[in-house]
C-alpha atoms as a PDB file:
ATOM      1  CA  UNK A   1     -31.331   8.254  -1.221  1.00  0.00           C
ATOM      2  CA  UNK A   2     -31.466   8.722   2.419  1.00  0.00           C
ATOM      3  CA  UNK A   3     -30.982  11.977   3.919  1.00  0.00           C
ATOM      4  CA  UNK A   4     -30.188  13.763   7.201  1.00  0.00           C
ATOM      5  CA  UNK A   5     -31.333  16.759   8.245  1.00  0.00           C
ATOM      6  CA  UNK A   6     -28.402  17.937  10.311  1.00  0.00           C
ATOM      7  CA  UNK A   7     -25.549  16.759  11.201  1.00  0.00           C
ATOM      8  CA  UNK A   8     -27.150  17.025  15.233  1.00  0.00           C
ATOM      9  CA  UNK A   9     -29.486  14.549  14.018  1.00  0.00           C
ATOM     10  CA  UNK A  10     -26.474  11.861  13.738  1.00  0.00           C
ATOM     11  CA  UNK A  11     -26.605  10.244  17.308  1.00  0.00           C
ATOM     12  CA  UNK A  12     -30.251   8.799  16.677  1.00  0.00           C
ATOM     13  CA  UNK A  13     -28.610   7.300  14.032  1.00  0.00           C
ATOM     14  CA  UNK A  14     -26.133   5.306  16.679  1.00  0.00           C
ATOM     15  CA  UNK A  15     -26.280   1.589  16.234  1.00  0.00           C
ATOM     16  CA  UNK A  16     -28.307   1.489  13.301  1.00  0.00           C
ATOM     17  CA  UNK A  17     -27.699   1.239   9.258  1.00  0.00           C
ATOM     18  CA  UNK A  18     -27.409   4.621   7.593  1.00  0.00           C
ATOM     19  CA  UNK A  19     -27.300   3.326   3.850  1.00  0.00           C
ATOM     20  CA  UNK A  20     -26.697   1.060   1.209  1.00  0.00           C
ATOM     21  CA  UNK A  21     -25.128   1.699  -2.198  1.00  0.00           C
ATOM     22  CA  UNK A  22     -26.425   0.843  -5.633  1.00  0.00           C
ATOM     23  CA  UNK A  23     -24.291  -1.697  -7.147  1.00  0.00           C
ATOM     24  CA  UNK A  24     -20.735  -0.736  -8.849  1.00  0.00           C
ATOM     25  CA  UNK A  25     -18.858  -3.045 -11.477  1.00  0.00           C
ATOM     26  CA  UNK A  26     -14.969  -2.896 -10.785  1.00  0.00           C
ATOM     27  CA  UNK A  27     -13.948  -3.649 -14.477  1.00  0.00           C
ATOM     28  CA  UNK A  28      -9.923  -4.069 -15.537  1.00  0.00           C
ATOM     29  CA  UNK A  29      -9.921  -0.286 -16.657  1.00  0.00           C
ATOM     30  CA  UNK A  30     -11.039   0.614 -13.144  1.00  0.00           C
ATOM     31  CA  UNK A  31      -8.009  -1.873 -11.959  1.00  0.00           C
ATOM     32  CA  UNK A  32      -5.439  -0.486 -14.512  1.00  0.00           C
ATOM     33  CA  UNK A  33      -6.028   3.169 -14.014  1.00  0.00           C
ATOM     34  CA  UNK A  34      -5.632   2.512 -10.287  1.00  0.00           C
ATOM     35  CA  UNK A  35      -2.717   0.661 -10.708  1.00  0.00           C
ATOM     36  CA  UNK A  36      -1.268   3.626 -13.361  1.00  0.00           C
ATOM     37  CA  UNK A  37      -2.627   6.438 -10.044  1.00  0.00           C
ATOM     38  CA  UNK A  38      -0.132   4.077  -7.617  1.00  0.00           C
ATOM     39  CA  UNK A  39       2.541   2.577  -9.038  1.00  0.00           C
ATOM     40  CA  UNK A  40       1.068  -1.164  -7.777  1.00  0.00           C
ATOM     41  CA  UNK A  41       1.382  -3.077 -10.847  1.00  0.00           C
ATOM     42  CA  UNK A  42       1.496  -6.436  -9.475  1.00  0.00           C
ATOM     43  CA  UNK A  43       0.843  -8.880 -12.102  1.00  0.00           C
ATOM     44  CA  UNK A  44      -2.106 -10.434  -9.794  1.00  0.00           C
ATOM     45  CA  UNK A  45      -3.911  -6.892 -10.871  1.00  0.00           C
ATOM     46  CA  UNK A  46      -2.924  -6.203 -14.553  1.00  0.00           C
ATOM     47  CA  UNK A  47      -1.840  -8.996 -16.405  1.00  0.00           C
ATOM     48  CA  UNK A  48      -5.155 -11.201 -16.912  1.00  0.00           C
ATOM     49  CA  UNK A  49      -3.444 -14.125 -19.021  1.00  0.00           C
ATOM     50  CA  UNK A  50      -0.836 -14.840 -16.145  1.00  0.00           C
ATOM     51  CA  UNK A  51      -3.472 -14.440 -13.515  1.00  0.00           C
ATOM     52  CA  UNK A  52      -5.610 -16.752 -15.534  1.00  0.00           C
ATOM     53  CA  UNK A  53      -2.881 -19.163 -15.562  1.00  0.00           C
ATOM     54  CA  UNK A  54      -1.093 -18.854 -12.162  1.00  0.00           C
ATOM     55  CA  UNK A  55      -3.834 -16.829  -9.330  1.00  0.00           C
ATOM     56  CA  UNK A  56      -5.561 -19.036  -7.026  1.00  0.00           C
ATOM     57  CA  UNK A  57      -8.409 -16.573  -8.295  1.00  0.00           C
ATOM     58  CA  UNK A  58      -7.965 -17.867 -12.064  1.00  0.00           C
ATOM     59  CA  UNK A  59      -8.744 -13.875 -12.757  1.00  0.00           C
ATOM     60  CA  UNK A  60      -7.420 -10.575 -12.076  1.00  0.00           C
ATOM     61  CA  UNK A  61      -7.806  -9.210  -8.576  1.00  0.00           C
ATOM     62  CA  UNK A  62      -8.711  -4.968  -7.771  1.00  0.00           C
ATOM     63  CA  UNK A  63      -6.291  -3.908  -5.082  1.00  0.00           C
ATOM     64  CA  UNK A  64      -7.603  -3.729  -1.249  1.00  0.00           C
ATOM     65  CA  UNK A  65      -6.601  -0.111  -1.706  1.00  0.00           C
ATOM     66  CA  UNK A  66      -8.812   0.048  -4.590  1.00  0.00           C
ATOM     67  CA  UNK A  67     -11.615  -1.195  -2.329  1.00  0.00           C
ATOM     68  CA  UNK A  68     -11.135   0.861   0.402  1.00  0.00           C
ATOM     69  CA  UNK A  69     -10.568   4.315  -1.783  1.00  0.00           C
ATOM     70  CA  UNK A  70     -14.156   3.571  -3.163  1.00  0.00           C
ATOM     71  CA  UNK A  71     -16.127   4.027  -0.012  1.00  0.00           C
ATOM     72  CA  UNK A  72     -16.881   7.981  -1.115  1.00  0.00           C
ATOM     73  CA  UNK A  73     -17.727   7.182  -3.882  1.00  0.00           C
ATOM     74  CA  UNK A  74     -20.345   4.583  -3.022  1.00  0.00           C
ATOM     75  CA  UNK A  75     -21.051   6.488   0.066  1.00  0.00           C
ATOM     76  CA  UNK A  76     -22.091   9.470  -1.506  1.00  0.00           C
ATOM     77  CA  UNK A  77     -24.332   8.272  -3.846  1.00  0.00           C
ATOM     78  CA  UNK A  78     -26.068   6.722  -1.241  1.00  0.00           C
ATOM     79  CA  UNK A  79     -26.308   9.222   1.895  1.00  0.00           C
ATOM     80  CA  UNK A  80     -27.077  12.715   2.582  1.00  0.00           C
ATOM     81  CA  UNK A  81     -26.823  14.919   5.268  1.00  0.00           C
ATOM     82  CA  UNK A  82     -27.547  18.487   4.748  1.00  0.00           C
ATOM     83  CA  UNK A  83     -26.701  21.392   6.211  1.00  0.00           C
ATOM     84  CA  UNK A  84     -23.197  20.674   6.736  1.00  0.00           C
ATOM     85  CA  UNK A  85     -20.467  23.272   6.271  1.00  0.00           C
ATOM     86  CA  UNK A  86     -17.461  20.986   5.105  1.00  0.00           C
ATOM     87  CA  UNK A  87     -16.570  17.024   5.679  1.00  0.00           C
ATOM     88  CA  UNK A  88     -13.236  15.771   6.167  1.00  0.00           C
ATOM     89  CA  UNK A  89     -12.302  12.583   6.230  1.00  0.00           C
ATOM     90  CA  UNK A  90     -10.261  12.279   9.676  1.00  0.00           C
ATOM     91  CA  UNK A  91      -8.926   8.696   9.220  1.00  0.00           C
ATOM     92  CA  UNK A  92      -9.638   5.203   9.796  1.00  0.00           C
ATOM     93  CA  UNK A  93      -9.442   2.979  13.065  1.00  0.00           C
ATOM     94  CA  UNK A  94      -9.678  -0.661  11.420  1.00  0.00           C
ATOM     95  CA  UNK A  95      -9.101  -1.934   8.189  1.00  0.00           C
ATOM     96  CA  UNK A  96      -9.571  -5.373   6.917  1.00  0.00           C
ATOM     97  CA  UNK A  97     -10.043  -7.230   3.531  1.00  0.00           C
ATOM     98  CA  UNK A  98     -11.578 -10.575   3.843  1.00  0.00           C
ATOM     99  CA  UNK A  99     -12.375 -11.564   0.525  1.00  0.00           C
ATOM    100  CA  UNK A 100     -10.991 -10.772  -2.944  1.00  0.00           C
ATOM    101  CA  UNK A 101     -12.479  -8.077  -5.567  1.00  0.00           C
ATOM    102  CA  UNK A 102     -12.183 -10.138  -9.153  1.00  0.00           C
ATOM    103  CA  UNK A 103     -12.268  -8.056 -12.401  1.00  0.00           C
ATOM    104  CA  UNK A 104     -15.639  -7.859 -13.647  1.00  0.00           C
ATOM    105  CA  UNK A 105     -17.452  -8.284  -9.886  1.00  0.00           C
ATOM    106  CA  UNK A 106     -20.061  -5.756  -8.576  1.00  0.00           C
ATOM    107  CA  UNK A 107     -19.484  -4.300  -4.902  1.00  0.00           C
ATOM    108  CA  UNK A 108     -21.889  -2.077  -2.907  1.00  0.00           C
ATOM    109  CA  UNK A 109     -21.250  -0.468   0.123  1.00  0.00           C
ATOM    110  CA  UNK A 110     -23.447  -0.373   3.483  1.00  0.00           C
ATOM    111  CA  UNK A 111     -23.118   1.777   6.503  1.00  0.00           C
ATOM    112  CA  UNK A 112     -23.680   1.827  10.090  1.00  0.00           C
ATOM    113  CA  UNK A 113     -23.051   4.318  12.195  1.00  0.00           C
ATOM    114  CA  UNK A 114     -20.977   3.338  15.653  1.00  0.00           C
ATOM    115  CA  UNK A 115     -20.674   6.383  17.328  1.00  0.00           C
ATOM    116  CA  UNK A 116     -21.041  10.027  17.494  1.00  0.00           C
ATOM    117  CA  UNK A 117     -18.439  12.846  19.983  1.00  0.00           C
ATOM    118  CA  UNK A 118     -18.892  16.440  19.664  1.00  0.00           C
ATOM    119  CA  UNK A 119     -15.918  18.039  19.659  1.00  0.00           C
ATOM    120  CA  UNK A 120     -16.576  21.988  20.244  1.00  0.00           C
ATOM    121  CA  UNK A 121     -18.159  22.775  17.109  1.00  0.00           C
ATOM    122  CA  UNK A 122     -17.482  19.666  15.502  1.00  0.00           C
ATOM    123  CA  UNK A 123     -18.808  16.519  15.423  1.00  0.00           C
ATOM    124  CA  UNK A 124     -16.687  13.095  14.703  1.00  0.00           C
ATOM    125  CA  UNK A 125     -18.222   9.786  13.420  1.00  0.00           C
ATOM    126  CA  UNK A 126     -17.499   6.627  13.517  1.00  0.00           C
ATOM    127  CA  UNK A 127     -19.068   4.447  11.011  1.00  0.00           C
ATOM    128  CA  UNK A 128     -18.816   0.674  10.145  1.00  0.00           C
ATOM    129  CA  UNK A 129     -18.254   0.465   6.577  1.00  0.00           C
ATOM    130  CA  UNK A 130     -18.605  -3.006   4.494  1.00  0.00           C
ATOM    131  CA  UNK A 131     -18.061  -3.567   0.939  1.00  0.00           C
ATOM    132  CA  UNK A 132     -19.986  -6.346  -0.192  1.00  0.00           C
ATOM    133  CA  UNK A 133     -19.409  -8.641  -3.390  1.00  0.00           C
ATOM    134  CA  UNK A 134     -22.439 -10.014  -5.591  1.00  0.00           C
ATOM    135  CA  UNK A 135     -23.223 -13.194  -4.293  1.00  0.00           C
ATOM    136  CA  UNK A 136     -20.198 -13.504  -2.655  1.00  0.00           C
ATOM    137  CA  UNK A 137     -20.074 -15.202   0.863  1.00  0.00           C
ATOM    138  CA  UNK A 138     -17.702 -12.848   2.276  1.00  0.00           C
ATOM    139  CA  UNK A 139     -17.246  -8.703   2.504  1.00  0.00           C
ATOM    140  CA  UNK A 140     -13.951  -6.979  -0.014  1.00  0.00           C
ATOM    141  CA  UNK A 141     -13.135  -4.800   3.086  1.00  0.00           C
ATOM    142  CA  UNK A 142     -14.393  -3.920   6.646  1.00  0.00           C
ATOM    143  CA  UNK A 143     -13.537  -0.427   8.055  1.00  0.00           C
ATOM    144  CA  UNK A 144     -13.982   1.436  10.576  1.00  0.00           C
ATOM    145  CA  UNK A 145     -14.412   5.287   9.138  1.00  0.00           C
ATOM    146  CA  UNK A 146     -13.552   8.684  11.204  1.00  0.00           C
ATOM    147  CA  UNK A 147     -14.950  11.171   9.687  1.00  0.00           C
ATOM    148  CA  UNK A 148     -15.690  14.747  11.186  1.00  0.00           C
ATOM    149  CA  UNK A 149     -18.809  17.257  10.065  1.00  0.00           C
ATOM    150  CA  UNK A 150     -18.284  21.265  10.491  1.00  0.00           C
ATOM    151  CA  UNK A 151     -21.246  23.145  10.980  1.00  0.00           C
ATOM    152  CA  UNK A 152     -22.422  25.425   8.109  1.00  0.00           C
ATOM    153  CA  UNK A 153     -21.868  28.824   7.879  1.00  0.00           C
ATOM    154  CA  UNK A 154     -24.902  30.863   9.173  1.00  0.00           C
ATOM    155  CA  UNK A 155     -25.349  32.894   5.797  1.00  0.00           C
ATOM    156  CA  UNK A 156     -25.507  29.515   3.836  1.00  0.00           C
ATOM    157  CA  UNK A 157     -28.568  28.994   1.660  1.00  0.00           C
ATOM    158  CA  UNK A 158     -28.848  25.642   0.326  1.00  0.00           C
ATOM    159  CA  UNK A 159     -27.283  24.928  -3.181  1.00  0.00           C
ATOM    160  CA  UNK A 160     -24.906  28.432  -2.539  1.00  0.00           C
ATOM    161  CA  UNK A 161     -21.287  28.486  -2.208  1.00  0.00           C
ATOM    162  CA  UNK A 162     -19.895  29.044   1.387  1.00  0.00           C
ATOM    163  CA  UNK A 163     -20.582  32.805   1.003  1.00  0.00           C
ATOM    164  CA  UNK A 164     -24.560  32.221   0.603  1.00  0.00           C
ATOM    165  CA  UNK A 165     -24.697  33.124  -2.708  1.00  0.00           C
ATOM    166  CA  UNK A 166     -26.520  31.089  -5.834  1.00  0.00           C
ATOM    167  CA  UNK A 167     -23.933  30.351  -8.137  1.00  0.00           C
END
């Protein structure tokens, strides 16, 4: 896994691709339960006979919502950057889902970092985040990422709790 040093080492990192998730299966229990979290129980998610029958995909579909709310997960396994007090994910600028997430497809995640603005003590990224699908000719979702990096407190020792101490 890639790592970072500090977050003040981020704007040599402008322009160029940070990381690159392992492969993740999105199975129908990954579907269901996000479908059970939301309330979105479209038929085109959960009920694989009719969506065999009647989808254009001839399968179940994972939500674009289901996509998107993935990208910590596959960006964390992926990425590191120490000594950072807290991250907080500010937003997003774009959004877009090209292609379609089937039941039973693997996705990985790769990002690029756009762009870098200090704001007093904090600093705000941009990155370009695609989710890819196996062998699939087009992304599951495109987005454009805000998120913002707080410096770490000056006590911190790496692998303590905020107050510097070892659990």
């Amino acid at each position: 896994m890639p790592a970072i040093a500090s977050r003040d080492d981020l704007p040599a990192w402008i322009g160029k691709q940070v990381a690159c998730s392992d492969w993740l299966e999105i199975s129908q229990r990954c579907i269901d339960a996000f479908a059970e979290a939301t309330g979105d129980k479209q038929w085109i998610h959960v009920d694989a006979a009719r969506a065999a029958r009647e989808s254009p995909y001839g399968a179940t579909v994972a939500h674009g919502y289901l996509t998107l709310a993935l990208l910590p997960r596959l960006f964390e396994s992926s990425l590191r950057i120490e000594n950072v007090g807290l991250v907080i994910n500010y937003g997003l600028d774009k959004v877009r889902f090209p292609a379609p997430v089937l039941a039973g497809q693997r996705v990985r995640g790769r990002l690029v970092l756009e762009d870098v603005v200090a704001h007093d003590a904090i600093m705000q990224v941009r990155w370009l985040a695609t989710v890819e699908i196996e062998n699939g000719a087009k992304p599951a979702c495109v987005a454009q990422l805000l998120t913002r990096y707080y410096p770490a407190p000056p006590d911190a020792v790496p692998g303590s709790d905020r107050r510097g101490k070892i659990p």
